[in-house]
C-alpha atoms as a PDB file:
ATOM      1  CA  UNK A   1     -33.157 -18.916  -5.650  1.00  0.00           C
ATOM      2  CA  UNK A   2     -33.670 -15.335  -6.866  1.00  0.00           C
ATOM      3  CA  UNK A   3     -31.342 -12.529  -6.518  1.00  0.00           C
ATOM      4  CA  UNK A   4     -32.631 -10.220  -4.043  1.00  0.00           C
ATOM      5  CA  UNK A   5     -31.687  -6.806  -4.742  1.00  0.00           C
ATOM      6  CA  UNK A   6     -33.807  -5.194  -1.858  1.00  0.00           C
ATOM      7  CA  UNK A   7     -31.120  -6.380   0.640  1.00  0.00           C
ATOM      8  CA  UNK A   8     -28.030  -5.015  -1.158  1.00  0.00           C
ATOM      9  CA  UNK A   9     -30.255  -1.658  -1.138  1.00  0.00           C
ATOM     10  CA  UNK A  10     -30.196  -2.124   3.004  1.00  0.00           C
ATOM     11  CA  UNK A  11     -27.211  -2.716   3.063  1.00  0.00           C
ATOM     12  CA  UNK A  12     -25.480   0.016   0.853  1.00  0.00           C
ATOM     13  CA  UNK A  13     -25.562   2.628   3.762  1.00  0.00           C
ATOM     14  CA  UNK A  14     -23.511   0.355   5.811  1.00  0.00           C
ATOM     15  CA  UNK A  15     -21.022  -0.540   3.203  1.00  0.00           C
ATOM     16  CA  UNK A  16     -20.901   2.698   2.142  1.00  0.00           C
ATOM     17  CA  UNK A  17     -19.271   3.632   5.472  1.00  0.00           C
ATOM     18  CA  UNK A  18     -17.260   0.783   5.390  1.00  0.00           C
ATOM     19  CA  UNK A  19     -15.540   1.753   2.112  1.00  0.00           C
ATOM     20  CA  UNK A  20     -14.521   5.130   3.417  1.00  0.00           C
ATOM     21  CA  UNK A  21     -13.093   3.410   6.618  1.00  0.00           C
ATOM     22  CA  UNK A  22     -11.236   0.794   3.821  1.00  0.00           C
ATOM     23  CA  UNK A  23     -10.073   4.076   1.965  1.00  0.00           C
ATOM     24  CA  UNK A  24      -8.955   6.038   5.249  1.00  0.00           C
ATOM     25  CA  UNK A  25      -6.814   2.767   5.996  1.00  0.00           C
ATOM     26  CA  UNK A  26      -5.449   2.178   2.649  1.00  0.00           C
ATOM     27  CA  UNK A  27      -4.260   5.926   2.025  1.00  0.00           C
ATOM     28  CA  UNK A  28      -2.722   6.530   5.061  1.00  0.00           C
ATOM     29  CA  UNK A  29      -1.164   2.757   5.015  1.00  0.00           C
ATOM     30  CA  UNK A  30      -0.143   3.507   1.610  1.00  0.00           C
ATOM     31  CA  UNK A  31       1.378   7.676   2.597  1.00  0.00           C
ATOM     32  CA  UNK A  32       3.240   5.973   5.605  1.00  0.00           C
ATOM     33  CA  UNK A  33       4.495   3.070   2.913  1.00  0.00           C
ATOM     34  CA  UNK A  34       5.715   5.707   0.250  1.00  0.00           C
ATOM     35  CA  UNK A  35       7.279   7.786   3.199  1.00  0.00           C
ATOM     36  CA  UNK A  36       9.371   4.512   4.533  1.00  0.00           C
ATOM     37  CA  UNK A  37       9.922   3.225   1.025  1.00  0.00           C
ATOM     38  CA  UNK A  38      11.652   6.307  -0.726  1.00  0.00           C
ATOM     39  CA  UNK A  39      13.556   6.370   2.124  1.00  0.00           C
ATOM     40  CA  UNK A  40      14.751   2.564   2.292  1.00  0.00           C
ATOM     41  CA  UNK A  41      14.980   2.828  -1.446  1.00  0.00           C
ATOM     42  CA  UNK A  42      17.484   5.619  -1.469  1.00  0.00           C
ATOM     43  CA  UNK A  43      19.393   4.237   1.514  1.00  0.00           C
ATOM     44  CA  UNK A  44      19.949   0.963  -0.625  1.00  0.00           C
ATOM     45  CA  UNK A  45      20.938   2.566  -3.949  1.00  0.00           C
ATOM     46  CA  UNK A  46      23.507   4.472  -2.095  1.00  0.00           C
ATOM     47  CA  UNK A  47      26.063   1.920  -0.872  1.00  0.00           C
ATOM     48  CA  UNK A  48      26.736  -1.977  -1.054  1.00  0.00           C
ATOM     49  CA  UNK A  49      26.800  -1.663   3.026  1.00  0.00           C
ATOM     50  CA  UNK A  50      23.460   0.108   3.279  1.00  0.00           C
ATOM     51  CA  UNK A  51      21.631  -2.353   0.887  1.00  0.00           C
ATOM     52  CA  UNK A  52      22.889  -5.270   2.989  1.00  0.00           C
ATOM     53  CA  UNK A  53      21.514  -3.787   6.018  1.00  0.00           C
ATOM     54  CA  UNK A  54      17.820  -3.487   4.614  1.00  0.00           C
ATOM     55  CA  UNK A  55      17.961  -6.326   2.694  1.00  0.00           C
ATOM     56  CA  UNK A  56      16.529  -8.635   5.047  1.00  0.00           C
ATOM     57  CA  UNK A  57      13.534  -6.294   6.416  1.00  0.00           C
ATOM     58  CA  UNK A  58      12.749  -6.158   2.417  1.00  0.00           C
ATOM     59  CA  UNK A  59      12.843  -9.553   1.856  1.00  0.00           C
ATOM     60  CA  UNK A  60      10.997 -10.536   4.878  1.00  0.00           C
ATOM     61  CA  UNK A  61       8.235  -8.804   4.448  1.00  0.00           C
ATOM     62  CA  UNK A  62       8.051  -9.209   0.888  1.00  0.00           C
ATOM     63  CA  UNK A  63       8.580 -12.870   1.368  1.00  0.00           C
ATOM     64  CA  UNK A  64       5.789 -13.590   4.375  1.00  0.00           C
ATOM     65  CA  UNK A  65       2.016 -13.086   4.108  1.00  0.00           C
ATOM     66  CA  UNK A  66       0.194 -10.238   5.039  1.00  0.00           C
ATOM     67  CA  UNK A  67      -2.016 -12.001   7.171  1.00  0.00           C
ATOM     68  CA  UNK A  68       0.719 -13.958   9.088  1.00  0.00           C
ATOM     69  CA  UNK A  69       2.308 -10.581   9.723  1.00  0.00           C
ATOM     70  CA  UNK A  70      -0.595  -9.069  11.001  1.00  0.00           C
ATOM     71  CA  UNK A  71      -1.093 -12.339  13.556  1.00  0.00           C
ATOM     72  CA  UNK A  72       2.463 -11.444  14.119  1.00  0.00           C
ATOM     73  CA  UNK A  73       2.306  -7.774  15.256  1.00  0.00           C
ATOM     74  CA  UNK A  74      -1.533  -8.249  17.066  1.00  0.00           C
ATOM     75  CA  UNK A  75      -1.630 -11.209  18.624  1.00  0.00           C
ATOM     76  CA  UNK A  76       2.177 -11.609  18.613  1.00  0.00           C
ATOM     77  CA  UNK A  77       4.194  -9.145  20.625  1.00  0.00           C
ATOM     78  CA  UNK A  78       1.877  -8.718  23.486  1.00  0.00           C
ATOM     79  CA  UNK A  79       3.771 -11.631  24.476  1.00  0.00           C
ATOM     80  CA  UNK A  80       7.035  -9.305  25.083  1.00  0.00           C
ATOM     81  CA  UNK A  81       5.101  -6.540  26.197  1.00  0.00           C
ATOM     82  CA  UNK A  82       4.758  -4.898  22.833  1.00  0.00           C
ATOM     83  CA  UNK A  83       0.491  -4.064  22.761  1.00  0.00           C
ATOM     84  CA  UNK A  84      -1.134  -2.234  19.946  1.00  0.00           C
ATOM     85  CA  UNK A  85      -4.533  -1.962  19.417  1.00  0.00           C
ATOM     86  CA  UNK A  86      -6.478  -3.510  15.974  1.00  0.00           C
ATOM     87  CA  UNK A  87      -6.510  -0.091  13.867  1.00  0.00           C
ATOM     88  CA  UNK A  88      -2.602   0.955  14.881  1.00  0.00           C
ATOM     89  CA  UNK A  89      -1.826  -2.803  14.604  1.00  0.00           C
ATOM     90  CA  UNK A  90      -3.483  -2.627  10.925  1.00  0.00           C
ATOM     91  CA  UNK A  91      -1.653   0.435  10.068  1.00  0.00           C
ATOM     92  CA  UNK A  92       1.855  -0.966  11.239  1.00  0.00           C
ATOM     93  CA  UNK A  93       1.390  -4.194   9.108  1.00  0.00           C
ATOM     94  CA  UNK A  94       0.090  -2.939   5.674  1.00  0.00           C
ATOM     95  CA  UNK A  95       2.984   0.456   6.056  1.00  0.00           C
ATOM     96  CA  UNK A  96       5.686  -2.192   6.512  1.00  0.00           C
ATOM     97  CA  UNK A  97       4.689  -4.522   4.122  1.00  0.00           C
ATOM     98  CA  UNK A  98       3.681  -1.832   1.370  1.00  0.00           C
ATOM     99  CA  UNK A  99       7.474  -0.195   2.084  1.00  0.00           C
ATOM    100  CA  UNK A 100       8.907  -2.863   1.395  1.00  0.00           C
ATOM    101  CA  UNK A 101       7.465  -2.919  -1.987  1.00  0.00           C
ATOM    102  CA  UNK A 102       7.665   0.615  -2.178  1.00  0.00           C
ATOM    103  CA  UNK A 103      11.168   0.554  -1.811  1.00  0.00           C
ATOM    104  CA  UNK A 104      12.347  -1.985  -4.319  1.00  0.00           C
ATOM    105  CA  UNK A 105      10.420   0.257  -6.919  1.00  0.00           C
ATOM    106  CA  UNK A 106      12.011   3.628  -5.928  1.00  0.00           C
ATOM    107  CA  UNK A 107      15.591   1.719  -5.798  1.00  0.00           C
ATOM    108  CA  UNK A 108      14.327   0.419  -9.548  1.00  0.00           C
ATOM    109  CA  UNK A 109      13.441   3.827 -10.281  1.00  0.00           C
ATOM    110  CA  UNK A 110      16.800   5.224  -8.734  1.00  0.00           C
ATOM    111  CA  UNK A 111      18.959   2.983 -11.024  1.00  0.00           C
ATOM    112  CA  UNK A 112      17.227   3.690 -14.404  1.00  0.00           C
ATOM    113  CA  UNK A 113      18.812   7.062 -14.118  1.00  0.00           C
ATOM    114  CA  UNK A 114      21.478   7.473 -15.929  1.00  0.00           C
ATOM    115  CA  UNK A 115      25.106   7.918 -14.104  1.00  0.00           C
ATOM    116  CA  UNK A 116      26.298  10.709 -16.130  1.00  0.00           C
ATOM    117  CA  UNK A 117      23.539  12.974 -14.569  1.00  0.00           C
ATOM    118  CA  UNK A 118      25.089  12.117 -11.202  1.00  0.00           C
ATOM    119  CA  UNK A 119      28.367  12.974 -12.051  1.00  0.00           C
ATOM    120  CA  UNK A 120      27.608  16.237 -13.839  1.00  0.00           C
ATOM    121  CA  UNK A 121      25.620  17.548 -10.363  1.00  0.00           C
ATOM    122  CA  UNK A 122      28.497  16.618  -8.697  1.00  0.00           C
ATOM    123  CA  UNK A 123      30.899  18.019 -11.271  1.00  0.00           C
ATOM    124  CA  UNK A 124      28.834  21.561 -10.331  1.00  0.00           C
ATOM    125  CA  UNK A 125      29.681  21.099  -6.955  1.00  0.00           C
ATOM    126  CA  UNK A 126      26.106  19.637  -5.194  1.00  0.00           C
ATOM    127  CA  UNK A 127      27.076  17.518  -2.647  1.00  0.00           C
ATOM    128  CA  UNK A 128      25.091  13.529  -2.893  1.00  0.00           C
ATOM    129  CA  UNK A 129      21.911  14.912  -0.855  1.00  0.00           C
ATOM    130  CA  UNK A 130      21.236  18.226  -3.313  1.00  0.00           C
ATOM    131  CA  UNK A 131      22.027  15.425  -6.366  1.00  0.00           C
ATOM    132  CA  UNK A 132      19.303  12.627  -5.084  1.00  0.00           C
ATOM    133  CA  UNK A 133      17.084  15.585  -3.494  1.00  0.00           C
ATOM    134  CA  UNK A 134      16.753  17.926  -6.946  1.00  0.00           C
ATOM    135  CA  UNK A 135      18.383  15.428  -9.950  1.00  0.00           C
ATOM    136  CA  UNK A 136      18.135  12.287  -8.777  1.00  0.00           C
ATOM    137  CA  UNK A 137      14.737  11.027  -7.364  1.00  0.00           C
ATOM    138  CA  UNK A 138      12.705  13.512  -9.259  1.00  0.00           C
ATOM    139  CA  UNK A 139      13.315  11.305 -12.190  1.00  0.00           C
ATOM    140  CA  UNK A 140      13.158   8.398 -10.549  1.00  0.00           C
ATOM    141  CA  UNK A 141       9.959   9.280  -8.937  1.00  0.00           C
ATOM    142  CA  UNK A 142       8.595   9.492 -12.674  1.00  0.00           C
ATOM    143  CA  UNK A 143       9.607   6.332 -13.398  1.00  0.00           C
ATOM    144  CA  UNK A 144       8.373   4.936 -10.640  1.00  0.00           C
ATOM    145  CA  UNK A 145       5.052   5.907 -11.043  1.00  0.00           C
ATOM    146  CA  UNK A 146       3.439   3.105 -12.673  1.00  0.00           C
ATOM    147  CA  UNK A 147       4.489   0.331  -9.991  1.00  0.00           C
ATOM    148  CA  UNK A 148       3.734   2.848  -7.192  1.00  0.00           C
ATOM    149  CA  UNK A 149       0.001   3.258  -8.167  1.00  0.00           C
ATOM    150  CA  UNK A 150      -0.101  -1.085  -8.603  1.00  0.00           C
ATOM    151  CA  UNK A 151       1.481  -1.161  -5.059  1.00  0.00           C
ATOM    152  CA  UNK A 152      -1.467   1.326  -3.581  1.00  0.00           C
ATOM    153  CA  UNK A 153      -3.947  -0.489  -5.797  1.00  0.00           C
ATOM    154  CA  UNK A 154      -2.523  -3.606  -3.887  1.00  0.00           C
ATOM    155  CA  UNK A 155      -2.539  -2.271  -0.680  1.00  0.00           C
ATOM    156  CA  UNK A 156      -6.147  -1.019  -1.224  1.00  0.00           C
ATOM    157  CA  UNK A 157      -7.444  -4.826  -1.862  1.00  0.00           C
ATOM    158  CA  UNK A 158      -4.985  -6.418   1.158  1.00  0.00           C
ATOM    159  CA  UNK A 159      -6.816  -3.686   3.328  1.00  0.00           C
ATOM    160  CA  UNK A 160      -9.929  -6.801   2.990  1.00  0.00           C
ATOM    161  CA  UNK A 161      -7.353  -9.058   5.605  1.00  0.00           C
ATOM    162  CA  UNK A 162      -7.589  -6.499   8.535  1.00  0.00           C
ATOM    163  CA  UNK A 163     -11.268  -7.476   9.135  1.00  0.00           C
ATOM    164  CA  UNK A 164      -9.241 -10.706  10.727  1.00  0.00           C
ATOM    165  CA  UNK A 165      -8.581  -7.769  13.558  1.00  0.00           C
ATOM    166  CA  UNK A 166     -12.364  -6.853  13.973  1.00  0.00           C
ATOM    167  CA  UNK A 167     -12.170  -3.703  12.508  1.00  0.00           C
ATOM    168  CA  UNK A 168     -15.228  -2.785  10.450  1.00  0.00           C
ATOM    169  CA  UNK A 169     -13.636  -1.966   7.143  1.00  0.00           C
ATOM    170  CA  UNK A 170     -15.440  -2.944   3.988  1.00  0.00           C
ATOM    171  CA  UNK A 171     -15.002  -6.876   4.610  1.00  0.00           C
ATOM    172  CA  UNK A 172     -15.793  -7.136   8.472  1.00  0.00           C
ATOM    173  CA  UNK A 173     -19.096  -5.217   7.690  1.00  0.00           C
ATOM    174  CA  UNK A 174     -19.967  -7.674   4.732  1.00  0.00           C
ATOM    175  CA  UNK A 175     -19.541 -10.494   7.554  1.00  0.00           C
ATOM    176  CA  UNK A 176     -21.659  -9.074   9.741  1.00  0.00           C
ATOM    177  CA  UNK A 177     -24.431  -8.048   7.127  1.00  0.00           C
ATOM    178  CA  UNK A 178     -24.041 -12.003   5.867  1.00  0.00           C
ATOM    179  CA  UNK A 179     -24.977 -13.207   9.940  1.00  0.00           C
ATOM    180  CA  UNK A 180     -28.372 -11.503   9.554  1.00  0.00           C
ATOM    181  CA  UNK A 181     -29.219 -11.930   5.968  1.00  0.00           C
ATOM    182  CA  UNK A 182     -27.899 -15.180   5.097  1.00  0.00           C
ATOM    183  CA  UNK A 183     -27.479 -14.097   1.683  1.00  0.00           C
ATOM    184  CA  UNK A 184     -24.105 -14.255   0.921  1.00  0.00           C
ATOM    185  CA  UNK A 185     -24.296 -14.121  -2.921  1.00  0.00           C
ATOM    186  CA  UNK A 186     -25.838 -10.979  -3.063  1.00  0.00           C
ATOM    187  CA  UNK A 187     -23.762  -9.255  -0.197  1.00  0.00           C
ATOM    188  CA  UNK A 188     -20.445 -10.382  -1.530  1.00  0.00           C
ATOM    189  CA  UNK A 189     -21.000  -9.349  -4.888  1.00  0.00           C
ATOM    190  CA  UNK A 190     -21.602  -5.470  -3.439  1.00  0.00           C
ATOM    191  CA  UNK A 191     -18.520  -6.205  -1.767  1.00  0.00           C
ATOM    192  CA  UNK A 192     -16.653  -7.081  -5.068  1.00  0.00           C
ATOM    193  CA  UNK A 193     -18.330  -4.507  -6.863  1.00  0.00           C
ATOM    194  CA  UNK A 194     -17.634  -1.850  -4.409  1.00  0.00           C
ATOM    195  CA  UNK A 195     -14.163  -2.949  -4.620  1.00  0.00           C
ATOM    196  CA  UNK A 196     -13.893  -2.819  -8.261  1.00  0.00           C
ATOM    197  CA  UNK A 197     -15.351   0.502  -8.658  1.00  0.00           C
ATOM    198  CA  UNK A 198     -12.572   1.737  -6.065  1.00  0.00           C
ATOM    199  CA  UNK A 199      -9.527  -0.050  -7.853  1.00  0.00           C
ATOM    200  CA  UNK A 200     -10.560   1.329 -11.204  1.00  0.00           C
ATOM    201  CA  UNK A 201     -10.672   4.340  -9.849  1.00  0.00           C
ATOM    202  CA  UNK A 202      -7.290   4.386  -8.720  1.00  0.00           C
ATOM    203  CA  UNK A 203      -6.451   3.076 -12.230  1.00  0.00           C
ATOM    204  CA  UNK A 204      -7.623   6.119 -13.865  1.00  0.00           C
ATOM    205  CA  UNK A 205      -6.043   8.225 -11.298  1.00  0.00           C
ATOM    206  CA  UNK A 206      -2.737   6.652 -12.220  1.00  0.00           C
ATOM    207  CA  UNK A 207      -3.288   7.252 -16.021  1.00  0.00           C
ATOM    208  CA  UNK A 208      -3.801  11.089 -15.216  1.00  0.00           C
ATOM    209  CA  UNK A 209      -0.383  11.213 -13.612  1.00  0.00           C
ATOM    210  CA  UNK A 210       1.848   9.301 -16.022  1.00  0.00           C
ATOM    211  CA  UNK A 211       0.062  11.637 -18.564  1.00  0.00           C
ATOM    212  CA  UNK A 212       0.832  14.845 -16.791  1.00  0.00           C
ATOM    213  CA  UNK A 213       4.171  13.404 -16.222  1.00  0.00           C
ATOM    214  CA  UNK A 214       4.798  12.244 -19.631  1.00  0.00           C
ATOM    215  CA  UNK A 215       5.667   8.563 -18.660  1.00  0.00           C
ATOM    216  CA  UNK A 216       5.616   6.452 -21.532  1.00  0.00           C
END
């Protein structure tokens, strides 16, 4: 059987517009993630008591599958009343699943800092927030970078499990382009391909910033 290029060509509008859909969900998944991560992560490196009380939303959802989680929070909690719709559902699963990764690599980032630097801000009288807000995390954040860009990298690939909510990301539209062609070699190869050419992108995008930051 011969590869038949002429129906990847058909298709390339369609999964074009599908990819930017995938992007738009894994970028503002991923923003929401970093927003609720940094501040889990900071939480946790500040007491024993505050680390206990996150502990188990960080190990739960690092712990379950995506996909089960999703199930969870679409099909799920309509049954107590709780209804979202596929795209807010989608948003709600990969943001609390991505914090939780996010935040175990701030908290990893927040505890490479050395504790002299904490105690000199304090010994010029900044109070814990002024320490974490302009000695603290900033350094962290540096450090952090590396895992931070292989968490949205992540994020950007788990975005393929949402077409199990019928949305018409990069995946679903592959589906639906297989129904009428029948041609799933060619189809999901585009699909890989396109996916590829997105991660690597975010791969150079991540070199750029540890080099402008001067991570080593």
């Amino acid at each position: 059987m011969s590869f038949q290029l002429d129906i990847v060509v058909k298709a390339l509008p369609a999964l074009g517009e599908a990819a930017l859909i995938t992007a738009q969900i894994a970028v503002l998944s991923f923003a929401l993630a970093l927003c609720l991560g940094i501040g889990i992560g900071v939480l946790r490196s500040r007491s024993r008591r505050l680390s206990l009380l996150f502990f188990p939303y960080v190990e739960i959802f690092r712990g379950t599958p995506l996909l089960i989680q999703l199930f969870f929070l679409y099909y799920g909690l309509p049954t107590v009343g709780i209804t979202m719709s596929s795209f807010q559902a989608a948003i709600v699963g990969l943001t609390l699943n991505g914090g939780a990764y996010v935040s175990e690599a701030i908290r990893g980032g927040l505890m490479s800092v050395k504790e002299g630097q904490r105690d000199a801000s304090y010994a010029l009288g900044m109070n814990w927030a002024q320490t974490m807000r302009h000695v603290i995390l900033p350094q962290a954040m540096t450090v952090a970078v590396p895992p931070l860009m292989n968490i949205f990298s992540s994020m950007l690939k788990e975005t393929s499990l949402v077409s199990v909510l019928a949305i018409t990301e990069l995946t679903r539209v592959g589906q639906l382009v297989y129904t009428r062609t029948f041609r799933a070699f060619e189809i999901y190869l585009a699909i890989g391909l396109v996916y590829l050419l997105m991660t690597v992108s975010i791969t150079l995008l991540s070199k750029l910033v540890e080099r402008r930051l001067c991570v080593r």
